[in-house]
C-alpha atoms as a PDB file:
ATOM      1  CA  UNK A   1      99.571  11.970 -13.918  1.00  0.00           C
ATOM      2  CA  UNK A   2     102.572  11.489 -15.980  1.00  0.00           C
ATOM      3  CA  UNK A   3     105.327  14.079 -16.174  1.00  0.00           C
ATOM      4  CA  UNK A   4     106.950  15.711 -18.786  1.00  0.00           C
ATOM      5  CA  UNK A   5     110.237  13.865 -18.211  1.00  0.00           C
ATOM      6  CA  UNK A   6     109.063  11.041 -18.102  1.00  0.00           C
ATOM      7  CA  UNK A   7     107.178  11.086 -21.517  1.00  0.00           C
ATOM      8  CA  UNK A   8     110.380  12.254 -23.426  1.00  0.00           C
ATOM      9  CA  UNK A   9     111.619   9.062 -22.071  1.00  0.00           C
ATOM     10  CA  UNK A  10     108.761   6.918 -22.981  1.00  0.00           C
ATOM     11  CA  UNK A  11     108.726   8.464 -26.379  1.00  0.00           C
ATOM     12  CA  UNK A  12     105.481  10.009 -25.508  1.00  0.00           C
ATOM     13  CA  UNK A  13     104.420  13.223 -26.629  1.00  0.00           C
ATOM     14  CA  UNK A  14     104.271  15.573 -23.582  1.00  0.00           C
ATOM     15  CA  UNK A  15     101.682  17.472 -24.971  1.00  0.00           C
ATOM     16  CA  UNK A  16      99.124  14.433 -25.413  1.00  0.00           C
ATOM     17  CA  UNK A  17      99.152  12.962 -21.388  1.00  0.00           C
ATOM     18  CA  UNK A  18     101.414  15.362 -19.477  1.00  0.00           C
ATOM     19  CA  UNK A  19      99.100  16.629 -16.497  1.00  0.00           C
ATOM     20  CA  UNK A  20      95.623  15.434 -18.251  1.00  0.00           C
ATOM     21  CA  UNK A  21      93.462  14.538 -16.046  1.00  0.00           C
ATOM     22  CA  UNK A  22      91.342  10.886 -17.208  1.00  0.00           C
ATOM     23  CA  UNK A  23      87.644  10.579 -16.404  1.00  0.00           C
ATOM     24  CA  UNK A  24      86.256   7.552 -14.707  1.00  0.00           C
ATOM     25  CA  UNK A  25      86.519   4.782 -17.327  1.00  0.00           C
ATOM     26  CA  UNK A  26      89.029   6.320 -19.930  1.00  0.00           C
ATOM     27  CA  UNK A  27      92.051   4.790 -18.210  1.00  0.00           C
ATOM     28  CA  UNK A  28      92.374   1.343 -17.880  1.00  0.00           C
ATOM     29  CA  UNK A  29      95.282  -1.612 -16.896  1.00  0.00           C
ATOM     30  CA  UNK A  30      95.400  -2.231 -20.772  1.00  0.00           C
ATOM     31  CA  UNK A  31      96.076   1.163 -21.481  1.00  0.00           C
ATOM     32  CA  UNK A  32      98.800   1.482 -18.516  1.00  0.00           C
ATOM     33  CA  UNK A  33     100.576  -1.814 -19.483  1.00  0.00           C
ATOM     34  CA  UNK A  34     100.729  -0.034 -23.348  1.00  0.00           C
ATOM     35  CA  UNK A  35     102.253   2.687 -22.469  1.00  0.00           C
ATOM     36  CA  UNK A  36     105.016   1.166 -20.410  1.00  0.00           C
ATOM     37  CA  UNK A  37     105.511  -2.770 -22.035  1.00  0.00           C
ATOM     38  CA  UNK A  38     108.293  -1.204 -24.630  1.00  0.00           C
ATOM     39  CA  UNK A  39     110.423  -0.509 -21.509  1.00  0.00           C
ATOM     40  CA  UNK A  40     113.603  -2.041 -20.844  1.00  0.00           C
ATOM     41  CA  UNK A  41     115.342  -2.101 -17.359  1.00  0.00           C
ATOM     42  CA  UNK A  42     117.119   0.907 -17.485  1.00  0.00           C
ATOM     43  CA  UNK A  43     114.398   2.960 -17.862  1.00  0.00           C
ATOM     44  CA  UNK A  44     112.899   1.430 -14.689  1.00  0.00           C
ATOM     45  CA  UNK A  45     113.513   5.239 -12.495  1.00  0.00           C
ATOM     46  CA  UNK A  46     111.359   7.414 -15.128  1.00  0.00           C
ATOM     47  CA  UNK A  47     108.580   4.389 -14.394  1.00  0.00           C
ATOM     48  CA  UNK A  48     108.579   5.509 -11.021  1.00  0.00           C
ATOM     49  CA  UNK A  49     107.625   8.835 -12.079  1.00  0.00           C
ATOM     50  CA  UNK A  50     104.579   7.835 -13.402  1.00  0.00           C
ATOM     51  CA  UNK A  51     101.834   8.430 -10.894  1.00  0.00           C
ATOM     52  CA  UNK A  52      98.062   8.227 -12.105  1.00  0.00           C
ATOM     53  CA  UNK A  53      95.268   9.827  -9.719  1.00  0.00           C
ATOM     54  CA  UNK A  54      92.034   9.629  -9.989  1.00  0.00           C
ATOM     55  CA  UNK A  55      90.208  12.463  -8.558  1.00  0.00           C
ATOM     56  CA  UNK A  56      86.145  13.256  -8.183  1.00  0.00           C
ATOM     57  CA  UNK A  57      84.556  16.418  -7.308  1.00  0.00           C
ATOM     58  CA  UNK A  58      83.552  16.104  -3.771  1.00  0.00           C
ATOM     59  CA  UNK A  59      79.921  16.294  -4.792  1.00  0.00           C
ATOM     60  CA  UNK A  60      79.963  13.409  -6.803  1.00  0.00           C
ATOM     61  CA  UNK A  61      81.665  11.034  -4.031  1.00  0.00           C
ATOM     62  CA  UNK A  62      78.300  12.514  -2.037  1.00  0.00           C
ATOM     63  CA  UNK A  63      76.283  11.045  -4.740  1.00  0.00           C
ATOM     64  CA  UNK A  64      78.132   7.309  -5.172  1.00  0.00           C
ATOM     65  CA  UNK A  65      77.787   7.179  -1.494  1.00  0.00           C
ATOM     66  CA  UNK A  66      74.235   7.588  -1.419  1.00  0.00           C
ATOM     67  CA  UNK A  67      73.923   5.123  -4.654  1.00  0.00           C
ATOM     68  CA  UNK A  68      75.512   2.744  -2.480  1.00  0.00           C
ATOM     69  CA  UNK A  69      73.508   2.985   0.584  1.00  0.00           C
ATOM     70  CA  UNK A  70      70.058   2.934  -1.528  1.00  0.00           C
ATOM     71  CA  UNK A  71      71.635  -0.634  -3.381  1.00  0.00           C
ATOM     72  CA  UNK A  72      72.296  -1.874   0.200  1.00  0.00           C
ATOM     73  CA  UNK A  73      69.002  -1.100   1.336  1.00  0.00           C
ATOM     74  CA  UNK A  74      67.031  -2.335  -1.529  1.00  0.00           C
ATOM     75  CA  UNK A  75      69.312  -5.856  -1.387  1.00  0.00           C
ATOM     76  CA  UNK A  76      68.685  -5.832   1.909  1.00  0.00           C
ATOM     77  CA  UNK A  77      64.383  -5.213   1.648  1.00  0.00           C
ATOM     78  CA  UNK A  78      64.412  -7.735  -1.259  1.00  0.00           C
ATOM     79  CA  UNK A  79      65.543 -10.513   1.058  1.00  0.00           C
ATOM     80  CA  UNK A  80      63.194  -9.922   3.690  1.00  0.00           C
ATOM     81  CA  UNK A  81      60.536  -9.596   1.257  1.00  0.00           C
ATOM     82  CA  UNK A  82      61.552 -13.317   0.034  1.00  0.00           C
ATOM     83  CA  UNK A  83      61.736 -14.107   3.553  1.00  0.00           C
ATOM     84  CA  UNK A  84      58.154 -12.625   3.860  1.00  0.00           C
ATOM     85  CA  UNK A  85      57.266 -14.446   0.703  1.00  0.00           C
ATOM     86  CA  UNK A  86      58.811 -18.033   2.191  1.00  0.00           C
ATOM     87  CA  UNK A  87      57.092 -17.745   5.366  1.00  0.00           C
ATOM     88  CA  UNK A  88      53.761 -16.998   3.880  1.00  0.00           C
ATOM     89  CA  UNK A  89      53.389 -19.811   1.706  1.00  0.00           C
ATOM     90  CA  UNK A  90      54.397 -22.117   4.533  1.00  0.00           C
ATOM     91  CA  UNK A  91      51.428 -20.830   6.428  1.00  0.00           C
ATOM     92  CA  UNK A  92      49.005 -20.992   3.373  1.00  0.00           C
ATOM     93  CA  UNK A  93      50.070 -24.916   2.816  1.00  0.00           C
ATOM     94  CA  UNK A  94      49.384 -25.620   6.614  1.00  0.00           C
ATOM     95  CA  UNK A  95      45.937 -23.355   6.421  1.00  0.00           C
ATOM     96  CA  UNK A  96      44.882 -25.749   3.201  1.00  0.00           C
ATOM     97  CA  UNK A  97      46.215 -28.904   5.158  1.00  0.00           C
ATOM     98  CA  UNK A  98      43.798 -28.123   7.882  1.00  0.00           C
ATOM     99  CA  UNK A  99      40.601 -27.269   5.262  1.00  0.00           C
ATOM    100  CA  UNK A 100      41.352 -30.495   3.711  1.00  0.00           C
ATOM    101  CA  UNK A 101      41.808 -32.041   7.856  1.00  0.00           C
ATOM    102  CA  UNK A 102      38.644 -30.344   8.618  1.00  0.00           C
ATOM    103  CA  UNK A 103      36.599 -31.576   5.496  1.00  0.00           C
ATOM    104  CA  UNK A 104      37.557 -35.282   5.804  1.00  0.00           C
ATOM    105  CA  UNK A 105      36.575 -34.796   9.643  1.00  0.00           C
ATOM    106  CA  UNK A 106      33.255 -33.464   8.891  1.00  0.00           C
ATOM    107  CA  UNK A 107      32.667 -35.815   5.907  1.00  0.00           C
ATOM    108  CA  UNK A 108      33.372 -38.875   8.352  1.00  0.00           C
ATOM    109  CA  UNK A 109      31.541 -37.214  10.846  1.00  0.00           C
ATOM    110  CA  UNK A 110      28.264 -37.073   8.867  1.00  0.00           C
ATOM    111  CA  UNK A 111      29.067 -40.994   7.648  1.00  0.00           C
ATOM    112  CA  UNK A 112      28.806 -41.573  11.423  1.00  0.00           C
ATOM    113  CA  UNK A 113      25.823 -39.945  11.651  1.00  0.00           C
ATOM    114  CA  UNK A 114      23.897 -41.155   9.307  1.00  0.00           C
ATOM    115  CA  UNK A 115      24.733 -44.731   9.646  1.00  0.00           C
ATOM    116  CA  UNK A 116      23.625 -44.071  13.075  1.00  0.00           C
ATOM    117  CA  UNK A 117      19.880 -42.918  12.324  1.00  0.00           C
ATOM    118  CA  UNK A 118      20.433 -45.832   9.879  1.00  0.00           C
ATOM    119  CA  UNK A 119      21.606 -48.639  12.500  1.00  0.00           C
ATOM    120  CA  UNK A 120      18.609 -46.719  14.647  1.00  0.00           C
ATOM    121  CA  UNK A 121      15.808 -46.996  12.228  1.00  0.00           C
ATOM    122  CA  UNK A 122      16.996 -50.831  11.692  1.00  0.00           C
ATOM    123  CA  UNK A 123      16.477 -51.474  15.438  1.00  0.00           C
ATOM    124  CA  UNK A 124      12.901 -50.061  15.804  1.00  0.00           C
ATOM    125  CA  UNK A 125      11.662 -52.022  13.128  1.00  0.00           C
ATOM    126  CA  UNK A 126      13.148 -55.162  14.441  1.00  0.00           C
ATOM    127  CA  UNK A 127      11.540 -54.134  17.560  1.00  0.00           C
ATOM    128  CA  UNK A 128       7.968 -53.495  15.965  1.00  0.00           C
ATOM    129  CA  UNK A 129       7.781 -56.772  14.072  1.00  0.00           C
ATOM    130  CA  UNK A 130       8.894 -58.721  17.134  1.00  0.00           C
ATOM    131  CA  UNK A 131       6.700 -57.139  19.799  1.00  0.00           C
ATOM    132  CA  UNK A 132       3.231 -59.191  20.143  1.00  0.00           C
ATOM    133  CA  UNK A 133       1.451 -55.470  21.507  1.00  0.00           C
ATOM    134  CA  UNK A 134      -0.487 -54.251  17.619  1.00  0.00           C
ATOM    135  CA  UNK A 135      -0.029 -50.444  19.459  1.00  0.00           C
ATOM    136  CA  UNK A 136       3.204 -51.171  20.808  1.00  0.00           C
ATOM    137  CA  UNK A 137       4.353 -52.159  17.019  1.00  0.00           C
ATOM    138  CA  UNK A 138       2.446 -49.243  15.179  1.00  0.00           C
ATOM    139  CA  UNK A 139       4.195 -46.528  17.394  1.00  0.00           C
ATOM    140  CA  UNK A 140       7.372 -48.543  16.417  1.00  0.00           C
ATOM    141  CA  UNK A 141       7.070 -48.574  12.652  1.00  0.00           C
ATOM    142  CA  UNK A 142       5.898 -44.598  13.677  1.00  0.00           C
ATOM    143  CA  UNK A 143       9.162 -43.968  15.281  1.00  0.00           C
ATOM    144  CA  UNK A 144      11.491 -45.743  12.614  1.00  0.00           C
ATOM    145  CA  UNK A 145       9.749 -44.246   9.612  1.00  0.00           C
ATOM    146  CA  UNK A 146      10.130 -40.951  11.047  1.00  0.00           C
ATOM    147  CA  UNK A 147      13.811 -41.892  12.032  1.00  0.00           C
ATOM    148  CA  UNK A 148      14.445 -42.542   8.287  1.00  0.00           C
ATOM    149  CA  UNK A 149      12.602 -39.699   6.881  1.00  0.00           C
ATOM    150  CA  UNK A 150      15.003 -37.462   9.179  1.00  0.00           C
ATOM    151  CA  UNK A 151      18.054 -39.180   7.465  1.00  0.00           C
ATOM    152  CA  UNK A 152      16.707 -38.270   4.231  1.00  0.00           C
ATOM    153  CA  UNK A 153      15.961 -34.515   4.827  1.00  0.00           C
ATOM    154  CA  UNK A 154      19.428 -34.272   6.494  1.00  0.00           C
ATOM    155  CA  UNK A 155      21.256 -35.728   3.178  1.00  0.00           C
ATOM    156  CA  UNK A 156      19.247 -33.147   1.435  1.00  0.00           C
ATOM    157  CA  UNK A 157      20.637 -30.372   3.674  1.00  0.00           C
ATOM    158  CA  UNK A 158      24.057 -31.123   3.614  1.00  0.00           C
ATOM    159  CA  UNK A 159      24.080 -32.043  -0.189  1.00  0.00           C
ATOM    160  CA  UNK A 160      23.861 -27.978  -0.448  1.00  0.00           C
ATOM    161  CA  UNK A 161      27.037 -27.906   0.956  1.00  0.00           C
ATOM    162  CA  UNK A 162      29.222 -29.113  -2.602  1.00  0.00           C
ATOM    163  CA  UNK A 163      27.345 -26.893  -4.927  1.00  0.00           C
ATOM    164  CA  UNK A 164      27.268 -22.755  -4.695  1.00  0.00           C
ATOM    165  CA  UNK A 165      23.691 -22.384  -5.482  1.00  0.00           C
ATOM    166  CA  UNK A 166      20.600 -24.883  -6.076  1.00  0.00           C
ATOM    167  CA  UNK A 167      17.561 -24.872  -7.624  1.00  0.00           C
ATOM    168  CA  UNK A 168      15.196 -24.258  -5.488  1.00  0.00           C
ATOM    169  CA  UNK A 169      11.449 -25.242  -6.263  1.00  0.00           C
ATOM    170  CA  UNK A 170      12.650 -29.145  -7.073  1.00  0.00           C
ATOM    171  CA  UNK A 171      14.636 -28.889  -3.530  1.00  0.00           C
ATOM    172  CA  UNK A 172      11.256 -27.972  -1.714  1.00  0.00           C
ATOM    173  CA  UNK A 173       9.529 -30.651  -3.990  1.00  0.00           C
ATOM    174  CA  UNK A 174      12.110 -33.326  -2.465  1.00  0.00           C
ATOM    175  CA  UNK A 175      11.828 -31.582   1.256  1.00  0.00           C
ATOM    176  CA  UNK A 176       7.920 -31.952   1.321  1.00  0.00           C
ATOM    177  CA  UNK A 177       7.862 -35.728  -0.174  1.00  0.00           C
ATOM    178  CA  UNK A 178      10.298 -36.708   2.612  1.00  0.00           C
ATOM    179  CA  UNK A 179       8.190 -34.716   5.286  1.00  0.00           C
ATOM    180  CA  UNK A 180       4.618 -36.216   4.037  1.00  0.00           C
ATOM    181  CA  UNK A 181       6.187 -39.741   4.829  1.00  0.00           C
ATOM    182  CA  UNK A 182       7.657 -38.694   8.074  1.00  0.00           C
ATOM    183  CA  UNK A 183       4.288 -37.485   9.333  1.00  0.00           C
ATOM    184  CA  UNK A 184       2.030 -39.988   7.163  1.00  0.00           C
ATOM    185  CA  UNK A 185       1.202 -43.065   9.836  1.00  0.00           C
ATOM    186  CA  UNK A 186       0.845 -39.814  12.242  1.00  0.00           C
ATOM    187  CA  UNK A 187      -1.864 -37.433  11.229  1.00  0.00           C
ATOM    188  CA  UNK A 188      -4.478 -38.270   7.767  1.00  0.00           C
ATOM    189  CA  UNK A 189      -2.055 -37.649   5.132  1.00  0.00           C
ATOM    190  CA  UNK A 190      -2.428 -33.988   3.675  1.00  0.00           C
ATOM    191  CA  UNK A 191      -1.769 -32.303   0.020  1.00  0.00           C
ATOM    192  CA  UNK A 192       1.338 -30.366   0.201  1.00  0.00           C
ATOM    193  CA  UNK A 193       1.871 -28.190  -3.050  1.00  0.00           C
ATOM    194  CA  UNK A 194       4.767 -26.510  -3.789  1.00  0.00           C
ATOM    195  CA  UNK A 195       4.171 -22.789  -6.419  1.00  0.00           C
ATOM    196  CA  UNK A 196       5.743 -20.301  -7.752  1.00  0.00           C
ATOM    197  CA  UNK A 197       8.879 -19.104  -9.455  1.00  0.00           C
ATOM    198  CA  UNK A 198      12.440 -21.810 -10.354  1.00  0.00           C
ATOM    199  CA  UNK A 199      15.311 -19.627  -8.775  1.00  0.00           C
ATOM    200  CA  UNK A 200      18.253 -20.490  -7.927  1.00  0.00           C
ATOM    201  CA  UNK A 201      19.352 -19.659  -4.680  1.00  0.00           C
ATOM    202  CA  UNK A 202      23.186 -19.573  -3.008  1.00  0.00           C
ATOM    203  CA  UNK A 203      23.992 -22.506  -0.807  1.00  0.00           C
ATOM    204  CA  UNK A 204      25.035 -20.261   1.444  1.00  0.00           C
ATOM    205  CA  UNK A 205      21.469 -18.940   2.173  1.00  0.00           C
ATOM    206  CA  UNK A 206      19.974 -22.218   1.300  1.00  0.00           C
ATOM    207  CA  UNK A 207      21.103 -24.083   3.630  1.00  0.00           C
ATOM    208  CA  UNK A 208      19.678 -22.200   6.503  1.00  0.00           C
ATOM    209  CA  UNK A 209      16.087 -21.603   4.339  1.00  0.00           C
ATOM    210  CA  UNK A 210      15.744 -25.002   4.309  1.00  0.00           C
ATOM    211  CA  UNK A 211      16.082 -25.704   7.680  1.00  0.00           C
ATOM    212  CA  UNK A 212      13.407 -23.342   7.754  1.00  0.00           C
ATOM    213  CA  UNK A 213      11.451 -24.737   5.596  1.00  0.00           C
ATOM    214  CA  UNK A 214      11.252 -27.900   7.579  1.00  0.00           C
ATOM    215  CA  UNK A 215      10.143 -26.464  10.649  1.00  0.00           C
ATOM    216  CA  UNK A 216       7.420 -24.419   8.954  1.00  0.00           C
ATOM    217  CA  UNK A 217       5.992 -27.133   6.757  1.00  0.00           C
ATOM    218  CA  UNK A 218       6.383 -30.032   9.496  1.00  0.00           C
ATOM    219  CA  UNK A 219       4.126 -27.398  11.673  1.00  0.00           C
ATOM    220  CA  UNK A 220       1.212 -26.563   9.130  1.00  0.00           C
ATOM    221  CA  UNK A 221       0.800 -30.776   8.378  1.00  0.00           C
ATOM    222  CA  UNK A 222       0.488 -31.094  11.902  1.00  0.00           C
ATOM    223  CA  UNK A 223      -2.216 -28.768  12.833  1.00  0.00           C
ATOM    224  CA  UNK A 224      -3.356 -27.082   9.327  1.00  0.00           C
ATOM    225  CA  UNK A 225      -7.057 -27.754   8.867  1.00  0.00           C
ATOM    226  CA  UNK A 226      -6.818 -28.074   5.092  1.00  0.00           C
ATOM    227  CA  UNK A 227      -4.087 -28.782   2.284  1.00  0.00           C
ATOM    228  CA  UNK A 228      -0.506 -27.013   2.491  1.00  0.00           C
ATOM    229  CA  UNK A 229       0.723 -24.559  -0.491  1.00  0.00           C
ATOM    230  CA  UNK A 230       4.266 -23.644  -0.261  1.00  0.00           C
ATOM    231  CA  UNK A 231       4.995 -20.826  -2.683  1.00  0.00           C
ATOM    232  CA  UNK A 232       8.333 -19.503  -3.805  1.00  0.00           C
ATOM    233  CA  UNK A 233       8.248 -16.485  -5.499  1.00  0.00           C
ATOM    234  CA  UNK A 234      10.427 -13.222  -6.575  1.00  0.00           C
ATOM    235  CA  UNK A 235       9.223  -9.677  -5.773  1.00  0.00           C
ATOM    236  CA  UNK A 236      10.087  -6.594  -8.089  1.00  0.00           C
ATOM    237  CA  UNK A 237      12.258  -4.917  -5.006  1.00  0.00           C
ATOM    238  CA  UNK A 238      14.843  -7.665  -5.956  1.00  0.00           C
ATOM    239  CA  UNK A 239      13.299  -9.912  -2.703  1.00  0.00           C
ATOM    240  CA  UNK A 240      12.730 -13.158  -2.594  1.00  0.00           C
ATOM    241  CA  UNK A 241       9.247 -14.610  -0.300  1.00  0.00           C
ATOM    242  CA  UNK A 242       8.936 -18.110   1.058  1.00  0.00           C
ATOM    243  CA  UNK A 243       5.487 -18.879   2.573  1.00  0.00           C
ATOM    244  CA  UNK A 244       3.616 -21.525   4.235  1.00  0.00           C
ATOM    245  CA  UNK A 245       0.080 -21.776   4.316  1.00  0.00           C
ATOM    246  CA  UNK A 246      -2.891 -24.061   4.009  1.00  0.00           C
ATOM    247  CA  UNK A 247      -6.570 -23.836   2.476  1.00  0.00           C
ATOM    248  CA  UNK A 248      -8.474 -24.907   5.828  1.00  0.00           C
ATOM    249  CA  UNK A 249     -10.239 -22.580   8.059  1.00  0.00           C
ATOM    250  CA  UNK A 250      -8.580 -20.836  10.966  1.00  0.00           C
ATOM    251  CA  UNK A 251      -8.548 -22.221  14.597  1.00  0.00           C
ATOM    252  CA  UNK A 252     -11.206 -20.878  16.331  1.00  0.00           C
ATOM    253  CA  UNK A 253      -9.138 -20.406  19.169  1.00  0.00           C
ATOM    254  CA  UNK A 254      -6.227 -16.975  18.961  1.00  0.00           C
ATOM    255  CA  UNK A 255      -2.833 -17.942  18.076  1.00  0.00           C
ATOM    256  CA  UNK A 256       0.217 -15.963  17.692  1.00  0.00           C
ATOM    257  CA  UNK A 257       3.298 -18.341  17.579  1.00  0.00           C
ATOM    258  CA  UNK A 258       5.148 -15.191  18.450  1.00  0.00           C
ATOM    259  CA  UNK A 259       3.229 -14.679  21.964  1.00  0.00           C
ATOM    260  CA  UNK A 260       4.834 -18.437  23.425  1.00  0.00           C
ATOM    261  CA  UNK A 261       7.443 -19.033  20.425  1.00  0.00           C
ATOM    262  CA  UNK A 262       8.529 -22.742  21.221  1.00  0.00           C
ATOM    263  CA  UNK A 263      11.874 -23.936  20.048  1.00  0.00           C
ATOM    264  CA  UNK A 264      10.801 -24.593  16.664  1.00  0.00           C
ATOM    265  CA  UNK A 265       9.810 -21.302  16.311  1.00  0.00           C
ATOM    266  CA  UNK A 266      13.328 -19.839  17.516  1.00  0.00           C
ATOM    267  CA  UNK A 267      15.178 -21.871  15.528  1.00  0.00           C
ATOM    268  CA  UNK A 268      13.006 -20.206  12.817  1.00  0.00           C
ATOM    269  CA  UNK A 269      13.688 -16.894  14.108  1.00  0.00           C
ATOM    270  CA  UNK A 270      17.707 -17.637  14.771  1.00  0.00           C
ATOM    271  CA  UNK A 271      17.634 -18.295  11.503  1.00  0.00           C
ATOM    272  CA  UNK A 272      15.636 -15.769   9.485  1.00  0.00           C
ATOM    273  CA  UNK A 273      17.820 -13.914  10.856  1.00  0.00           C
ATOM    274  CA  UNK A 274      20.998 -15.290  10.074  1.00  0.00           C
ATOM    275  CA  UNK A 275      19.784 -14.327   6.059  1.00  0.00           C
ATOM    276  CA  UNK A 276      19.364 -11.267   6.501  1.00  0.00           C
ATOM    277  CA  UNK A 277      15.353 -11.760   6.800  1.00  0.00           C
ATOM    278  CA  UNK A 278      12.275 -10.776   8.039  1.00  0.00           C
ATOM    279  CA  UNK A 279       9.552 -13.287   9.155  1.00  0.00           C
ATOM    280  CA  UNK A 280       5.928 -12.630   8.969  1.00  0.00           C
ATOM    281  CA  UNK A 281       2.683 -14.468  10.429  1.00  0.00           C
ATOM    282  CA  UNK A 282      -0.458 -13.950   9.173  1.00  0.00           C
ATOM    283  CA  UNK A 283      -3.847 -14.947  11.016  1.00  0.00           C
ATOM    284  CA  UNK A 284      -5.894 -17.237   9.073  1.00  0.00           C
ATOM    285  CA  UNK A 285     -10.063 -16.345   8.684  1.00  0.00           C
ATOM    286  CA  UNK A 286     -13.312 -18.459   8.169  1.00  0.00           C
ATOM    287  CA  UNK A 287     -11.929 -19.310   4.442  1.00  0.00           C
ATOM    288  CA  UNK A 288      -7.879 -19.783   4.754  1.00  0.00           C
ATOM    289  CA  UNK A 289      -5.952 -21.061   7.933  1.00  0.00           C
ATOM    290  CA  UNK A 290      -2.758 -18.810   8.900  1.00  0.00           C
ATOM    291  CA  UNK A 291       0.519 -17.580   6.434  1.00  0.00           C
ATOM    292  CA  UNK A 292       3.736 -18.142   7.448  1.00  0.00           C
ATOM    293  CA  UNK A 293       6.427 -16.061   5.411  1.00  0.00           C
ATOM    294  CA  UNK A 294      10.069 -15.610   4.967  1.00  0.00           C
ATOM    295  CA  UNK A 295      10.883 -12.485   3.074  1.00  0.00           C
ATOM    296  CA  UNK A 296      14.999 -12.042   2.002  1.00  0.00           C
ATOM    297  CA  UNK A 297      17.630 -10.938  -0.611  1.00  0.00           C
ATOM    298  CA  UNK A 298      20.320 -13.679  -1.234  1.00  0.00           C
ATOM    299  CA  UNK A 299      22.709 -12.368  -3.346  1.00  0.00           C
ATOM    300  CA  UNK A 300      23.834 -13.457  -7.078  1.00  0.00           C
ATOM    301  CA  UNK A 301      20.146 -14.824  -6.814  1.00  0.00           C
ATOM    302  CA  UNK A 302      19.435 -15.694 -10.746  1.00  0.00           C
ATOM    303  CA  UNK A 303      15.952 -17.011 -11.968  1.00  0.00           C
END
């Protein structure tokens, strides 16, 4: 606030700054240094009674206080949120590290394996061509076929594992091929015939329906009384039926594989169950031997 005095001296008119009161931003050095640069020494005392104050309604000090709190806070959350946002993408590069660990593991894994049914097959049939015993040798070309035909149906398993959903009629096609040879130098070669509708099915429930698959048609070669149909179709409930059955008569003799379920039947179950599934067994008559079915809803399943 500058005083009347003291503006006469500065050859200020008293009427234009004497007890005005500036608002926030109004006065500035600049403006201070102008008013007083034209000074000379003398006139150093009526400098001294220059005093400017700046003054805010108690309210408003209130108000910048809180301003200043909420900027401190939000600074403050901001840098533990990049904190947050550090630490967190750390963890997701050591999670993909260890999928990418994991997936070369299991790849090499399943090398292993398979070499191994290979290095195993390779043996037995060394061992069936030099053995001088004709029985001895059959059951040895037996064993190695069926060795091999195991290494085939497993790379057809797994192969589900790169793609998210197959086609699968032409899988089944491949599956039953691979199982006639298995089971051909075993029991009189048999039909197998795969119907119904091409759908594409999620690996993810393919996978485990194949493994089914296997067990069921493996079963109905080796005691069916007639040629094998499996049949692939879609129902209009939005289900989807696989079923296993063959053309012969019916054992004469009762069978429920539920009553005594053997392990290949509870891996069938385990698994029917793992899709979300029901399994079914029909009893075969005079004119059709007995109907094994898988009845489930795989989703995104697209014909």
């Amino acid at each position: 606030m500058l005083t009347a005095d003291a503006a006469r001296q500065l050859g200020i008119t008293p009427v234009s700054v004497v007890h005005r009161t500036y608002r926030l931003g109004e006065v500035s050095h600049a403006y201070v240094r102008s008013l007083t640069g034209h000074l000379s020494e003398d006139l150093t005392e009526a400098c001294n009674a220059i005093s400017i104050a700046a003054s805010w309604p108690v309210t408003r000090c209130h108000v910048i206080s809180m301003y200043e709190k909420e900027l401190r806070w939000h600074k403050a959350t901001e840098s533990k949120l990049r904190e947050a946002v550090i630490r967190e993408r750390a963890l997701l590069h050591q999670k993909d590290a260890m999928i990418q660990q994991m997936d070369v593991l299991g790849k090499e894994s399943e090398h292993r394996f398979l070499n191994g049914l290979q290095l195993i097959t390779s043996l037995l049939t060394a061992q069936s061509r030099g053995t001088t015993d004709p029985e001895a040798a059959a059951q040895l070309m037996i064993a190695a076929n069926r060795v091999a035909t195991l290494a085939r149906v497993h790379r057809h398993l797994h192969a589900l594992d790169k793609t998210e959903s197959v086609q699968f009629k032409p899988y089944l096609e491949e599956l039953c091929h691979d199982i006639a040879d298995m089971t051909a130098n075993e029991i009189p070669r048999r039909s197998i015939r795969v119907e119904g509708d091409a759908l594409r099915i999620p690996s993810v429930t393919a996978i485990p329906l194949g493994f089914i698959a296997n067990e069921l048609i493996t079963n109905s070669i080796k005691y069916a009384k007639g040629n094998v149909t499996v049949d692939l179709k879609s129902t209009p409930e939005g289900n989807c039926v696989l079923s296993v059955s063959d053309d012969g008569p019916a054992s004469p003799a009762p069978f429920d594989p539920m009553a005594t379920p053997g392990l290949g039947m509870k891996i069938i179950t385990a698994l029917t169950r793992q899709i979300g599934g029901d399994f079914h067994f029909a009893k075969g008559d005079r004119d059709h031997g007995p109907r094994f079915s898988v009845t489930f809803k795989p989703q995104d399943m697209h014909s």
